[in-house]
PDB file of N, CA and C in Angstrom:
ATOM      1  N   UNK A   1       0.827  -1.177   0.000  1.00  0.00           N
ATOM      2  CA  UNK A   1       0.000   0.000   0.000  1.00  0.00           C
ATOM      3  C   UNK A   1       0.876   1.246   0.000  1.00  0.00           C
ATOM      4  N   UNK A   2       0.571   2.142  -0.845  1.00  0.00           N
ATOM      5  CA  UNK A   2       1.012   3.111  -0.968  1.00  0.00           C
ATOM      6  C   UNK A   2       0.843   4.695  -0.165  1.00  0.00           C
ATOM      7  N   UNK A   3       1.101   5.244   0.612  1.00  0.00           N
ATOM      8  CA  UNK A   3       0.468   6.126   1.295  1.00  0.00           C
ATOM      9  C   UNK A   3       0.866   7.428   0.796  1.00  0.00           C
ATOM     10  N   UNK A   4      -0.715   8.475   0.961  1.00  0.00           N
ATOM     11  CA  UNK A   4      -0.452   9.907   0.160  1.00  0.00           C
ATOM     12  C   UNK A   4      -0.234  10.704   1.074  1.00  0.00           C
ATOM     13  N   UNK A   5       0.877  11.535   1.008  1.00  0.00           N
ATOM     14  CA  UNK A   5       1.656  12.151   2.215  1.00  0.00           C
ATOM     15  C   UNK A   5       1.562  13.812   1.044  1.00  0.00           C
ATOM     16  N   UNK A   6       1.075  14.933   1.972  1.00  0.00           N
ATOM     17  CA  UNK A   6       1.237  15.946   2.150  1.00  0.00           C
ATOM     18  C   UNK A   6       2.631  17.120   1.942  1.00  0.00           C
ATOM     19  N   UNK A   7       2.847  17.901   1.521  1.00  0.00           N
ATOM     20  CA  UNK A   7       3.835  18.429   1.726  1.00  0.00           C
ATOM     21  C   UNK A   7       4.445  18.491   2.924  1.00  0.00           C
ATOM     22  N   UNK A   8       3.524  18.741   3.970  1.00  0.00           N
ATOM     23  CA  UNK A   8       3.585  18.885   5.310  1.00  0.00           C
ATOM     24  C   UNK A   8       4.092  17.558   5.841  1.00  0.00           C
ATOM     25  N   UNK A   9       3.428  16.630   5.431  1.00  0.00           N
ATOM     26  CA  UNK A   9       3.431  15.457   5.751  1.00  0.00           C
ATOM     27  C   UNK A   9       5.602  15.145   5.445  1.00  0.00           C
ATOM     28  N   UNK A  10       5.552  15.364   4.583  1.00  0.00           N
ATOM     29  CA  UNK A  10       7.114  15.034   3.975  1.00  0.00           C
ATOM     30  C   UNK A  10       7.857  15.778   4.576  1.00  0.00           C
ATOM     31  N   UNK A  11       7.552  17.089   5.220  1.00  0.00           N
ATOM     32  CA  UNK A  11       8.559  17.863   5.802  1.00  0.00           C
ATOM     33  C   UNK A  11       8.756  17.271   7.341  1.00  0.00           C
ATOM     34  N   UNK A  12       7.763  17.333   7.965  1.00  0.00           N
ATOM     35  CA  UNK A  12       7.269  16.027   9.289  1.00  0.00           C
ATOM     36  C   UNK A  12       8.164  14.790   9.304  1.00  0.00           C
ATOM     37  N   UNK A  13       8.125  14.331   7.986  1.00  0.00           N
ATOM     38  CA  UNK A  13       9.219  12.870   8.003  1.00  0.00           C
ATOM     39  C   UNK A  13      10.389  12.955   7.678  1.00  0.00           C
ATOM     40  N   UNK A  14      10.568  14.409   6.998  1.00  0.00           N
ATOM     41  CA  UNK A  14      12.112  14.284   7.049  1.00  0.00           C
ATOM     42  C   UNK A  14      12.758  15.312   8.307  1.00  0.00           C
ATOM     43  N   UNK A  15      12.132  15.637   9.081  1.00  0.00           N
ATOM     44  CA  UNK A  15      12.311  16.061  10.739  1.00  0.00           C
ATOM     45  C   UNK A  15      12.228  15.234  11.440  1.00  0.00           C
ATOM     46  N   UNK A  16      11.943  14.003  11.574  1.00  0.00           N
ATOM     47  CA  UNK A  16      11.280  13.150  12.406  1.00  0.00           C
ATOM     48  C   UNK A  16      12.803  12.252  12.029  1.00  0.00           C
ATOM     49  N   UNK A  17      13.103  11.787  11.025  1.00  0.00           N
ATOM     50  CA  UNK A  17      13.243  10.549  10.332  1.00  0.00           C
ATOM     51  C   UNK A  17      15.254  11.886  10.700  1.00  0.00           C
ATOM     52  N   UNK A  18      15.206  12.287  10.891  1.00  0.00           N
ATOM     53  CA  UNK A  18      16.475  13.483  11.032  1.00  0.00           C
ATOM     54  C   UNK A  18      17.206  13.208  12.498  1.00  0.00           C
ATOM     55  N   UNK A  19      16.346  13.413  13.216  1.00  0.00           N
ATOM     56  CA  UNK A  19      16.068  13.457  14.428  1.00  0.00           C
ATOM     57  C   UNK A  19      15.928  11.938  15.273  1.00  0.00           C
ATOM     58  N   UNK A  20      15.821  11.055  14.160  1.00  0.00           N
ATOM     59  CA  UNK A  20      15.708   9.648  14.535  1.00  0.00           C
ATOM     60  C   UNK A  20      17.574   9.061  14.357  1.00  0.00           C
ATOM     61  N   UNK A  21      18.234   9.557  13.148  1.00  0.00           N
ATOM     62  CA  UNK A  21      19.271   9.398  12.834  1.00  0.00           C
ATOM     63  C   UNK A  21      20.442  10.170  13.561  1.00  0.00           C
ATOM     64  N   UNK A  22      19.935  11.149  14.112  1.00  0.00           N
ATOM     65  CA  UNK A  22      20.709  12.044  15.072  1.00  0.00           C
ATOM     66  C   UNK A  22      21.152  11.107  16.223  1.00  0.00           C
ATOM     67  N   UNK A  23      19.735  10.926  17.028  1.00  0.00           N
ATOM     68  CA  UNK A  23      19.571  10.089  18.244  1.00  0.00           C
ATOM     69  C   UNK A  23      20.371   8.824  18.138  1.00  0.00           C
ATOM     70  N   UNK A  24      20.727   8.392  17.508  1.00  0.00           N
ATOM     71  CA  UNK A  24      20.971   6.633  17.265  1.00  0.00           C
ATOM     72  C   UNK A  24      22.938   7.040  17.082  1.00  0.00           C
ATOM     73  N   UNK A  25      23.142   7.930  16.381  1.00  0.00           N
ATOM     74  CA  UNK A  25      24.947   8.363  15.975  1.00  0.00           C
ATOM     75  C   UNK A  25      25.052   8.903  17.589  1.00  0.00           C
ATOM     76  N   UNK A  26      24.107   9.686  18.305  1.00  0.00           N
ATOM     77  CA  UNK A  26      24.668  10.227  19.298  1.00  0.00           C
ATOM     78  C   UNK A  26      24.455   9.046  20.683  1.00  0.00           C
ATOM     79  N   UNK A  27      24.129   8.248  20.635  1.00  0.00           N
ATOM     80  CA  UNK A  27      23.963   7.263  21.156  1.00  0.00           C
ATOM     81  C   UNK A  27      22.770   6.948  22.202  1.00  0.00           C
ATOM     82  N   UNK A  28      21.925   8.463  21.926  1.00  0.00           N
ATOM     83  CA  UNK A  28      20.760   8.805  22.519  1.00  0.00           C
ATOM     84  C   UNK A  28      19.494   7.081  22.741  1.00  0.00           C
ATOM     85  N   UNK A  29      18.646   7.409  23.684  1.00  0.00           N
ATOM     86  CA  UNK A  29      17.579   6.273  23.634  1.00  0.00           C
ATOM     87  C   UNK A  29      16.879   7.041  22.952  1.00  0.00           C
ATOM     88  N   UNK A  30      15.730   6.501  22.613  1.00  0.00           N
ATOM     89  CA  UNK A  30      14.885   7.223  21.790  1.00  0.00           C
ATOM     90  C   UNK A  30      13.548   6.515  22.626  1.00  0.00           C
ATOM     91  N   UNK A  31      12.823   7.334  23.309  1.00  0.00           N
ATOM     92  CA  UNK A  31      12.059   6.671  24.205  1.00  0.00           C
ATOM     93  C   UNK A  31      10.703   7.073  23.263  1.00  0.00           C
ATOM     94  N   UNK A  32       9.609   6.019  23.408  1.00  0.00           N
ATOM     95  CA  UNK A  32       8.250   5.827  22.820  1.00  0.00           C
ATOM     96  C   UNK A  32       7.502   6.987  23.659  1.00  0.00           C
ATOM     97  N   UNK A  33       6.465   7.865  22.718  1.00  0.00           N
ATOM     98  CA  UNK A  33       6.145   8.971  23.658  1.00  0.00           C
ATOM     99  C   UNK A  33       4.476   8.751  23.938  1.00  0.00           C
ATOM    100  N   UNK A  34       3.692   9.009  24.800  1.00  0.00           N
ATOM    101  CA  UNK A  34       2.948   8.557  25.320  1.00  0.00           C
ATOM    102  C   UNK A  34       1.565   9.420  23.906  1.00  0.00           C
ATOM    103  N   UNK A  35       0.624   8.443  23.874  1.00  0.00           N
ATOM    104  CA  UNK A  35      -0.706   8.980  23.254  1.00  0.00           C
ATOM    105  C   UNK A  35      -0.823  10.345  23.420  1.00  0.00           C
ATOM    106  N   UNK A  36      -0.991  11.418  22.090  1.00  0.00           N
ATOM    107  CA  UNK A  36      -1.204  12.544  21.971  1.00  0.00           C
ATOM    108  C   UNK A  36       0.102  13.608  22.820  1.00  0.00           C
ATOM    109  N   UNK A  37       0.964  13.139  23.438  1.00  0.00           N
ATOM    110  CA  UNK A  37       2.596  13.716  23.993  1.00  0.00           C
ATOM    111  C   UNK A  37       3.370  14.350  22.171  1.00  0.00           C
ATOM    112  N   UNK A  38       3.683  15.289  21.804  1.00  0.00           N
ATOM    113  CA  UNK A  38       4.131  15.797  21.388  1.00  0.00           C
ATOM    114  C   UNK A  38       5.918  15.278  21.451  1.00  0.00           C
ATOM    115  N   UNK A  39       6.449  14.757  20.049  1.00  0.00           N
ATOM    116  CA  UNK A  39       7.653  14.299  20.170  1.00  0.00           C
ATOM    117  C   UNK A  39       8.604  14.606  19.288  1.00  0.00           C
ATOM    118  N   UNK A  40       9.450  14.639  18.673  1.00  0.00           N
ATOM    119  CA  UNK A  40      10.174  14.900  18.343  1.00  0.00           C
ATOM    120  C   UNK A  40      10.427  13.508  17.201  1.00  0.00           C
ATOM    121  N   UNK A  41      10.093  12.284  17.776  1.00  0.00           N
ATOM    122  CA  UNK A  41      10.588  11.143  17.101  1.00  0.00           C
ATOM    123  C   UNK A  41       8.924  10.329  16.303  1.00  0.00           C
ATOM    124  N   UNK A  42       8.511  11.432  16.747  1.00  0.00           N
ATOM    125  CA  UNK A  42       6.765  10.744  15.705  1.00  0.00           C
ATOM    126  C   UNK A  42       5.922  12.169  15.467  1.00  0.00           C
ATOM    127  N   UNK A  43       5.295  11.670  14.169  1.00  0.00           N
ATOM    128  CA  UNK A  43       4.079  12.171  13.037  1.00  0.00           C
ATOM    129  C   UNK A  43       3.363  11.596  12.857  1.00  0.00           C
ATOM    130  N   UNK A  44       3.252  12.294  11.372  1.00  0.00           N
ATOM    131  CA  UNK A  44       1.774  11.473  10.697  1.00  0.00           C
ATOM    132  C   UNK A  44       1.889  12.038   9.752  1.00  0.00           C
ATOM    133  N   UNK A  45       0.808  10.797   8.561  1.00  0.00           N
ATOM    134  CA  UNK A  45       1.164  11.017   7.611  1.00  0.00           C
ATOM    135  C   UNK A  45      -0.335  10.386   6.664  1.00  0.00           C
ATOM    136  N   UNK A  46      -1.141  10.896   6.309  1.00  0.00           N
ATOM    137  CA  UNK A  46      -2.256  10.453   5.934  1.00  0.00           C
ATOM    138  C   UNK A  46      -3.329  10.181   7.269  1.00  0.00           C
ATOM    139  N   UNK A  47      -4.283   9.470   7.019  1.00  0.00           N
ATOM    140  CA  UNK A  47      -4.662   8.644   7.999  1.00  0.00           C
ATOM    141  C   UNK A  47      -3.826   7.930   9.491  1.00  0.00           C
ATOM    142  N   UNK A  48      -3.026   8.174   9.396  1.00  0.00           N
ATOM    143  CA  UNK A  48      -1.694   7.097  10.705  1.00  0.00           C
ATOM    144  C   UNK A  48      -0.957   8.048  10.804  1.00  0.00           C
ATOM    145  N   UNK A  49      -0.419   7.420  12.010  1.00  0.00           N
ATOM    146  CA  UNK A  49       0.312   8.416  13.111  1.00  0.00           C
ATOM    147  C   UNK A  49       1.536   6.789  13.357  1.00  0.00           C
ATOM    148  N   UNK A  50       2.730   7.789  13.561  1.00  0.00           N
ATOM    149  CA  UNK A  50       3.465   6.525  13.568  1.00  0.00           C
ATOM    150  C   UNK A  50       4.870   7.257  14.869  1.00  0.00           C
ATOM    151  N   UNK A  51       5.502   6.101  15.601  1.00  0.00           N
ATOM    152  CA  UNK A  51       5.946   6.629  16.999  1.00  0.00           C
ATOM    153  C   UNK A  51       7.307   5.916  16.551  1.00  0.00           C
ATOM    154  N   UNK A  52       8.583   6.633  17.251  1.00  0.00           N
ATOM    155  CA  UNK A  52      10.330   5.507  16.778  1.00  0.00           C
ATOM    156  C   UNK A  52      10.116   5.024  18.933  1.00  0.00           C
ATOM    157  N   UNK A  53      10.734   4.324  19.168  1.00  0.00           N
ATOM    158  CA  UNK A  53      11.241   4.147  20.078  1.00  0.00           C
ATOM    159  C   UNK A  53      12.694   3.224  19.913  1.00  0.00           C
ATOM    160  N   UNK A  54      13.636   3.326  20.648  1.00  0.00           N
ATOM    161  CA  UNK A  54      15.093   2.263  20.330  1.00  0.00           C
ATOM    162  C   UNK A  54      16.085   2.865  21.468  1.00  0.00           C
ATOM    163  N   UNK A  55      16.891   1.558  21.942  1.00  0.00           N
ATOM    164  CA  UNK A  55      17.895   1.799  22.393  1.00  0.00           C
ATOM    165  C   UNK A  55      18.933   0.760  21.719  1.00  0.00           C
ATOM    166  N   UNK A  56      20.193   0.703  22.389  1.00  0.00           N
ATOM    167  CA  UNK A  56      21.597   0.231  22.117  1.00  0.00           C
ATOM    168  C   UNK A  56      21.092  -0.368  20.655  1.00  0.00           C
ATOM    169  N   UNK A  57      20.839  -1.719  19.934  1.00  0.00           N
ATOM    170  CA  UNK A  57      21.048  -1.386  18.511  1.00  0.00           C
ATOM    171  C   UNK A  57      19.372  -1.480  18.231  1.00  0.00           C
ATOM    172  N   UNK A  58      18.122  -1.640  18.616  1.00  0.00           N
ATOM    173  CA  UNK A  58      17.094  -2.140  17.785  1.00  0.00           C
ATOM    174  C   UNK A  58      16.318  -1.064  17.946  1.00  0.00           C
ATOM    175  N   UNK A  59      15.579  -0.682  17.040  1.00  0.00           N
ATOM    176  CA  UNK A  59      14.798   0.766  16.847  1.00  0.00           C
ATOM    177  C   UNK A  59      13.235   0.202  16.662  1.00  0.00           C
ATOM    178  N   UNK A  60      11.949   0.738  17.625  1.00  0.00           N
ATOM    179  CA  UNK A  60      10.534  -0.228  17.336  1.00  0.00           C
ATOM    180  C   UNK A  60       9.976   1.405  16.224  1.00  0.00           C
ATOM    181  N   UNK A  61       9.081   0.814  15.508  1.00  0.00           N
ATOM    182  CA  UNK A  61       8.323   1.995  14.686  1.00  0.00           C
ATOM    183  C   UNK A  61       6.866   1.268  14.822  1.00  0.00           C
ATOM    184  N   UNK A  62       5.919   2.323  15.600  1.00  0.00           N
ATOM    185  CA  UNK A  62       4.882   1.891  16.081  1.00  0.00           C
ATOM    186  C   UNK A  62       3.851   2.904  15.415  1.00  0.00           C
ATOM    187  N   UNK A  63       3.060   1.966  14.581  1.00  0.00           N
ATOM    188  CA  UNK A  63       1.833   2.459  13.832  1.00  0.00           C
ATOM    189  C   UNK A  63       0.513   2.229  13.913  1.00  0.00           C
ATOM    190  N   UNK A  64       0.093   3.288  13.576  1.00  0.00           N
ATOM    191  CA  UNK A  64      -2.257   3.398  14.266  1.00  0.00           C
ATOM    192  C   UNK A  64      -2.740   4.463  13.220  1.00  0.00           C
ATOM    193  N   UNK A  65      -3.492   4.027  13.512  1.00  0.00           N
ATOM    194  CA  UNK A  65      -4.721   4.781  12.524  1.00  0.00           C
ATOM    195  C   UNK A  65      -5.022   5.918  13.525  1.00  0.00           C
ATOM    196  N   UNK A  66      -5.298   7.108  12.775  1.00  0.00           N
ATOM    197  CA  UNK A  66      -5.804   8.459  13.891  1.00  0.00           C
ATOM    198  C   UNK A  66      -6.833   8.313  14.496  1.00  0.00           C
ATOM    199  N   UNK A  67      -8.038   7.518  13.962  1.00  0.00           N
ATOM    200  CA  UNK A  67      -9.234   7.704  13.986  1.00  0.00           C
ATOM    201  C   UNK A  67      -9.086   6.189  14.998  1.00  0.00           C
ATOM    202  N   UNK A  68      -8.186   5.552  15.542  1.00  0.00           N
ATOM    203  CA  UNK A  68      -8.442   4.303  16.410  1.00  0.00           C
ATOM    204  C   UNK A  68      -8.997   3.033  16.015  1.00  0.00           C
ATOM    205  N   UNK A  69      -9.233   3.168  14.462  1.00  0.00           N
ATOM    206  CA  UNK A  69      -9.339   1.852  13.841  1.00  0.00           C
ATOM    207  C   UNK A  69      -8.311   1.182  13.309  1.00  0.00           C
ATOM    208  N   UNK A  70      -8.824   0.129  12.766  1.00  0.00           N
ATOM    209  CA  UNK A  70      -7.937  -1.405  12.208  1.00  0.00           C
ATOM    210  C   UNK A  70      -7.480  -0.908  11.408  1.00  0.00           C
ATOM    211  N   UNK A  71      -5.735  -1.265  11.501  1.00  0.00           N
ATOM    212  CA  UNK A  71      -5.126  -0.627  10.846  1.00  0.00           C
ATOM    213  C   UNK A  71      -4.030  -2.129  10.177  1.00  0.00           C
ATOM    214  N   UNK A  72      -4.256  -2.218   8.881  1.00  0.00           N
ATOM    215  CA  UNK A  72      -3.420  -3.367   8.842  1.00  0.00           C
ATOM    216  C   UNK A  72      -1.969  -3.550   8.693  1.00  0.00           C
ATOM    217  N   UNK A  73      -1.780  -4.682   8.661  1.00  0.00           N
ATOM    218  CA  UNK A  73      -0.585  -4.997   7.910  1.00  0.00           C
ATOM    219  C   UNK A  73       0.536  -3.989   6.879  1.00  0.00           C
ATOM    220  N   UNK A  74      -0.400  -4.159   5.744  1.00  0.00           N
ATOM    221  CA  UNK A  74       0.201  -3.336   5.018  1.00  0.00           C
ATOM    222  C   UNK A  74       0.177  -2.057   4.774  1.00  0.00           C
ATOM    223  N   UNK A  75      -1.237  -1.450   5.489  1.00  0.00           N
ATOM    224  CA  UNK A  75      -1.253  -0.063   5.909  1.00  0.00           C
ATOM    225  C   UNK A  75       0.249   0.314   6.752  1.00  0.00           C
ATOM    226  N   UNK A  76       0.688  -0.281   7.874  1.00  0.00           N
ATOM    227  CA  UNK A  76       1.674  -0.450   8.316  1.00  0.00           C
ATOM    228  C   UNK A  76       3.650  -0.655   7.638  1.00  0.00           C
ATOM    229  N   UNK A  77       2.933  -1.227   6.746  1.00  0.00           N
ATOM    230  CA  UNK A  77       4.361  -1.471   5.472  1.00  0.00           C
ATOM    231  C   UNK A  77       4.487  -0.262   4.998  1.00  0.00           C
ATOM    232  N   UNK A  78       3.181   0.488   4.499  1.00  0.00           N
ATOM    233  CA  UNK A  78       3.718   1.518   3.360  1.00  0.00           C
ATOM    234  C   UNK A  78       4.079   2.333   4.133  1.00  0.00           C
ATOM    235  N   UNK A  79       3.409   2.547   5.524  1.00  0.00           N
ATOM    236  CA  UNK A  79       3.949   3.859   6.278  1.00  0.00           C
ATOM    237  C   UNK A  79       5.382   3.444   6.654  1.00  0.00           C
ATOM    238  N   UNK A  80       5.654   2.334   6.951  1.00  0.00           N
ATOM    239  CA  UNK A  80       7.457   2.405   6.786  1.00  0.00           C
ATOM    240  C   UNK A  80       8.030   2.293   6.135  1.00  0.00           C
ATOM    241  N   UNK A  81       7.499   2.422   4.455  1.00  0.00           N
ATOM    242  CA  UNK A  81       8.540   2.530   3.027  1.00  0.00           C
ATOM    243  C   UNK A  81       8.344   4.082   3.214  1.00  0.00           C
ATOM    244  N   UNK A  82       7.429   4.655   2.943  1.00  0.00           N
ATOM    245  CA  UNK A  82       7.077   6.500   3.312  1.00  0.00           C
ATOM    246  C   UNK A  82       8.117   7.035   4.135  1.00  0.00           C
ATOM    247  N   UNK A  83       8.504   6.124   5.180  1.00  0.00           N
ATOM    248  CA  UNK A  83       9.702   6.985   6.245  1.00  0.00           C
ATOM    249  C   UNK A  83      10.960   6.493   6.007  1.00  0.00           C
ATOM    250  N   UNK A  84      10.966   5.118   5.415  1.00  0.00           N
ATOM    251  CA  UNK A  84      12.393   4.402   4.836  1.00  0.00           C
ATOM    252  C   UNK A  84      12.354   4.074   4.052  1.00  0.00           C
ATOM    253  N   UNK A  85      12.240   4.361   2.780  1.00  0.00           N
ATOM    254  CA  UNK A  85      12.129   4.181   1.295  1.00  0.00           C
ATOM    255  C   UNK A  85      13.420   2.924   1.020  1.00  0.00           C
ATOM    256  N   UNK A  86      14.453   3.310   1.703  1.00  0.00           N
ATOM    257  CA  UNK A  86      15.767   2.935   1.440  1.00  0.00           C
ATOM    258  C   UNK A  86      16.154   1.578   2.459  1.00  0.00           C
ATOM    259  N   UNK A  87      15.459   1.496   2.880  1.00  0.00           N
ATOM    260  CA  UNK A  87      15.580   0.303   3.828  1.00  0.00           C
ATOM    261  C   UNK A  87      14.903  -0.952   3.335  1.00  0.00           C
ATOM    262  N   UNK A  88      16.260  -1.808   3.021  1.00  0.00           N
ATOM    263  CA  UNK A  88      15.469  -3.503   2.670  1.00  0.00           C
ATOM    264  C   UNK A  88      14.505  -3.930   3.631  1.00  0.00           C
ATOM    265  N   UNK A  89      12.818  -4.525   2.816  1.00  0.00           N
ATOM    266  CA  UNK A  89      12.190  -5.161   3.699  1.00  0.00           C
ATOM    267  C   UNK A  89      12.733  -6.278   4.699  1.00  0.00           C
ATOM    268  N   UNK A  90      13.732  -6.944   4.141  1.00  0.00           N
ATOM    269  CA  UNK A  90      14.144  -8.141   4.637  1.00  0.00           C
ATOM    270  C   UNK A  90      15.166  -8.338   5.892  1.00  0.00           C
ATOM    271  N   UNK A  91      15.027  -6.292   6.054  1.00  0.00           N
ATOM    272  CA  UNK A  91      15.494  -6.369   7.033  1.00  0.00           C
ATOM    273  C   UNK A  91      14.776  -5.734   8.165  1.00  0.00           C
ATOM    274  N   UNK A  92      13.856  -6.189   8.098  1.00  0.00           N
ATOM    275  CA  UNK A  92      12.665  -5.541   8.877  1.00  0.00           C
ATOM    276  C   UNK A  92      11.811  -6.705   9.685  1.00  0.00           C
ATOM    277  N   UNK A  93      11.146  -6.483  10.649  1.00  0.00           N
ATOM    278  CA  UNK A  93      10.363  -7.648  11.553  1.00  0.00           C
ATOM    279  C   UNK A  93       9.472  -6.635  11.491  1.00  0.00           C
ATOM    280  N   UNK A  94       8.083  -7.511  11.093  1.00  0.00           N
ATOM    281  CA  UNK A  94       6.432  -7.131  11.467  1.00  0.00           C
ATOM    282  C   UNK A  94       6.208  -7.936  12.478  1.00  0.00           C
ATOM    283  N   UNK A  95       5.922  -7.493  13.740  1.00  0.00           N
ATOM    284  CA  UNK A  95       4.901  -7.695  14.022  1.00  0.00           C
ATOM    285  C   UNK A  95       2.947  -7.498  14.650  1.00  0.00           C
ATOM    286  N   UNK A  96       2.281  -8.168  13.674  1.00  0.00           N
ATOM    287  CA  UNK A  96       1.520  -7.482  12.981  1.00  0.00           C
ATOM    288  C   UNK A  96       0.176  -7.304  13.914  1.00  0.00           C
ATOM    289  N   UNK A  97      -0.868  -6.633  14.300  1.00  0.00           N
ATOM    290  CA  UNK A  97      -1.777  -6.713  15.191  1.00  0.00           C
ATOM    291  C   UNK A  97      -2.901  -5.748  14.157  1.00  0.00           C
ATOM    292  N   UNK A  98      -3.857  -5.658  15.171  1.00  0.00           N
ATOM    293  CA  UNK A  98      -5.509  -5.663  14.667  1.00  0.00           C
ATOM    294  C   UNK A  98      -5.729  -4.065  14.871  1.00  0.00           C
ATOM    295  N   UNK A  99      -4.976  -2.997  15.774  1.00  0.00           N
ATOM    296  CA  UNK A  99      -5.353  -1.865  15.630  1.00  0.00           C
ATOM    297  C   UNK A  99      -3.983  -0.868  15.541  1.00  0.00           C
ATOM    298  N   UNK A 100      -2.821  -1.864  15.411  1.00  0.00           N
ATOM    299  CA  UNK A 100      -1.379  -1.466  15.256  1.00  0.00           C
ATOM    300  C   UNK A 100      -0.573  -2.228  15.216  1.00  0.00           C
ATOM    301  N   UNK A 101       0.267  -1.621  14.187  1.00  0.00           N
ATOM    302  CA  UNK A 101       1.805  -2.379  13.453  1.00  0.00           C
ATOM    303  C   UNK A 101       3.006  -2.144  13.977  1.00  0.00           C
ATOM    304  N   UNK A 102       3.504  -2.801  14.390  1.00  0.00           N
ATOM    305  CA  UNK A 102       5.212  -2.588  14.870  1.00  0.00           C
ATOM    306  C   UNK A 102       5.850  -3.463  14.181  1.00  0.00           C
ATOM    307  N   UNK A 103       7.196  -2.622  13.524  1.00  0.00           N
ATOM    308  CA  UNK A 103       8.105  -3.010  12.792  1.00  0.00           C
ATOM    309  C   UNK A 103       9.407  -2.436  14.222  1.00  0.00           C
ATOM    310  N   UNK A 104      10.185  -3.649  13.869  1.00  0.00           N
ATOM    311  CA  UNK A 104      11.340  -3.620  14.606  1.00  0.00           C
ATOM    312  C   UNK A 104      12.941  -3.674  13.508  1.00  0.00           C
ATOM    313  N   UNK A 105      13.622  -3.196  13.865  1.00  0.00           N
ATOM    314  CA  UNK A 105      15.101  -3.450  12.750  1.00  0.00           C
ATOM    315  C   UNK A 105      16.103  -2.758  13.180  1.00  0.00           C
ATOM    316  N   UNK A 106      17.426  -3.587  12.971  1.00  0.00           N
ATOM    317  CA  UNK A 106      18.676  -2.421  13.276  1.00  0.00           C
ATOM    318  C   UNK A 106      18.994  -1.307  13.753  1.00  0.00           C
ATOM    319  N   UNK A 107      19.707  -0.630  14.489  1.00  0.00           N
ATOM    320  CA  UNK A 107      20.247   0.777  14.235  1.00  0.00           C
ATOM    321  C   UNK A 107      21.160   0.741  12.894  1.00  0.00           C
ATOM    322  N   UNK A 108      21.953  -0.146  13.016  1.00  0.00           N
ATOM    323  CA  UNK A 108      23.223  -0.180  11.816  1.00  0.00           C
ATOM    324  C   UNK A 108      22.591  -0.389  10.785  1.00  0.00           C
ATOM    325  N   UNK A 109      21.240  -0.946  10.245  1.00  0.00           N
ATOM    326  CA  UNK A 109      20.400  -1.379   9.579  1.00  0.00           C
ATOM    327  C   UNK A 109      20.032  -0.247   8.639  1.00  0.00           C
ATOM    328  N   UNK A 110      19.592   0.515   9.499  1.00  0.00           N
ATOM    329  CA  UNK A 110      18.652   2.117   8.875  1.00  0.00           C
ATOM    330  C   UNK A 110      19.898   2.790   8.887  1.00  0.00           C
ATOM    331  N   UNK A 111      20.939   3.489   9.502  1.00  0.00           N
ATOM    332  CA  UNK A 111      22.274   3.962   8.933  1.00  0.00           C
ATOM    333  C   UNK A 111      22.672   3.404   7.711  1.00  0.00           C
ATOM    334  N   UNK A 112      23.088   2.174   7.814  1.00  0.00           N
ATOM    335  CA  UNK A 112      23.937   1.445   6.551  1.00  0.00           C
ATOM    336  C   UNK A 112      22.968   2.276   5.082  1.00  0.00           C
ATOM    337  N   UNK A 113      21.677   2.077   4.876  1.00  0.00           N
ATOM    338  CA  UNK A 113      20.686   2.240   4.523  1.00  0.00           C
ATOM    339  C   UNK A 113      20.187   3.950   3.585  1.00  0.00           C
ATOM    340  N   UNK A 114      20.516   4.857   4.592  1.00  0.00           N
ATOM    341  CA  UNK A 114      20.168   5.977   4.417  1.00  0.00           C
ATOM    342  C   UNK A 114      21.867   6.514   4.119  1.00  0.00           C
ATOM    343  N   UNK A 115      22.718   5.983   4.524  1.00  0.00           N
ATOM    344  CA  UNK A 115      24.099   6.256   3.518  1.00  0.00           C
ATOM    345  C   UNK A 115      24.656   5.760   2.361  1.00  0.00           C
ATOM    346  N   UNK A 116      23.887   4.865   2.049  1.00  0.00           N
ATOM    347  CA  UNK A 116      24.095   4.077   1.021  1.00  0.00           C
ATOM    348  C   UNK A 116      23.361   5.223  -0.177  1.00  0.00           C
ATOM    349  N   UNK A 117      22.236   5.283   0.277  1.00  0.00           N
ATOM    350  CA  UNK A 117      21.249   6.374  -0.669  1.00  0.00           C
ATOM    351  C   UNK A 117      21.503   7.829  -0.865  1.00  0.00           C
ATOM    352  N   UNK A 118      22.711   8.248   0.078  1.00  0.00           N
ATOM    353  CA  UNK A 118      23.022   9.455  -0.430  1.00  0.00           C
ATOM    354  C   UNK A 118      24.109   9.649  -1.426  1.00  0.00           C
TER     355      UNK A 118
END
C-alpha cells in the first residue's frame, strides 16, 4: 500500500526521520512517547500516526490509525517505506496486530541504509 503524504506530511518525516538518525549516531535512547505527547521522534502522515522508540542497537516503529481503527498490515508497510524508502524489507520484523503495526530493525540497519542512498 502506498500512502499519500502531504507536503507537510514530507517535511514532518524528514524532521522526524532526522532526528531519529541524530539520536541513534549520538547514542541517545529514543524513548516511545505517550498517546497525543508531542515528540520529536513521531508524526503522521495520511490517515496514521506513527511513533520511533530504540535503544543500544534495535529501533521499534509503532503504527495506528488516527481515527483508532484497524489498521493493517500493510497499511503499516507503506507507512514504513514513506519513512524508509531505502531500507530492505528483509530487514525488517512485522509484528503485525488488529489496531497497530510494529516493525522492529537495526540501528546499523537504517544507517547502513540511508548512507548508502546518499
Amino acid at each position: 500500500m502506498r500512502v499519500q503524504a502531504s507536503p507537510e506530511d514530507i517535511a514532518v518525516r524528514d524532521a522526524v526521520m532526522s532526528a531519529v538518525l541524530a539520536a541513534i549516531r549520538a547514542g541517545e535512547v529514543i524513548r516511545l512517547p505517550s498517546p497525543g505527547e508531542v515528540s520529536r521522534f513521531a508524526g503522521s502522515v495520511g490517515e496514521f500516526r506513527y511513533r520511533f522508540e530504540g535503544e543500544e542497537d534495535l529501533l521499534h516503529l509503532s503504527i495506528e490509525r488516527d481515527d483508532g481503527g484497524v489498521c493493517s498490515p500493510e497499511s503499516g508497510l507503506g507507512v514504513a517505506h514513506f519513512l524508509m524508502p531505502d531500507l530492505p524489507a528483509g530487514l525488517t520484523w512485522l509484528k503485525p496486530g488488529e489496531f497497530s503495526q510494529h516493525l522492529y530493525f537495526g540501528h546499523d540497519d537504517l544507517l547502513r541504509a540511508v548512507e548508502s542512498a546518499r
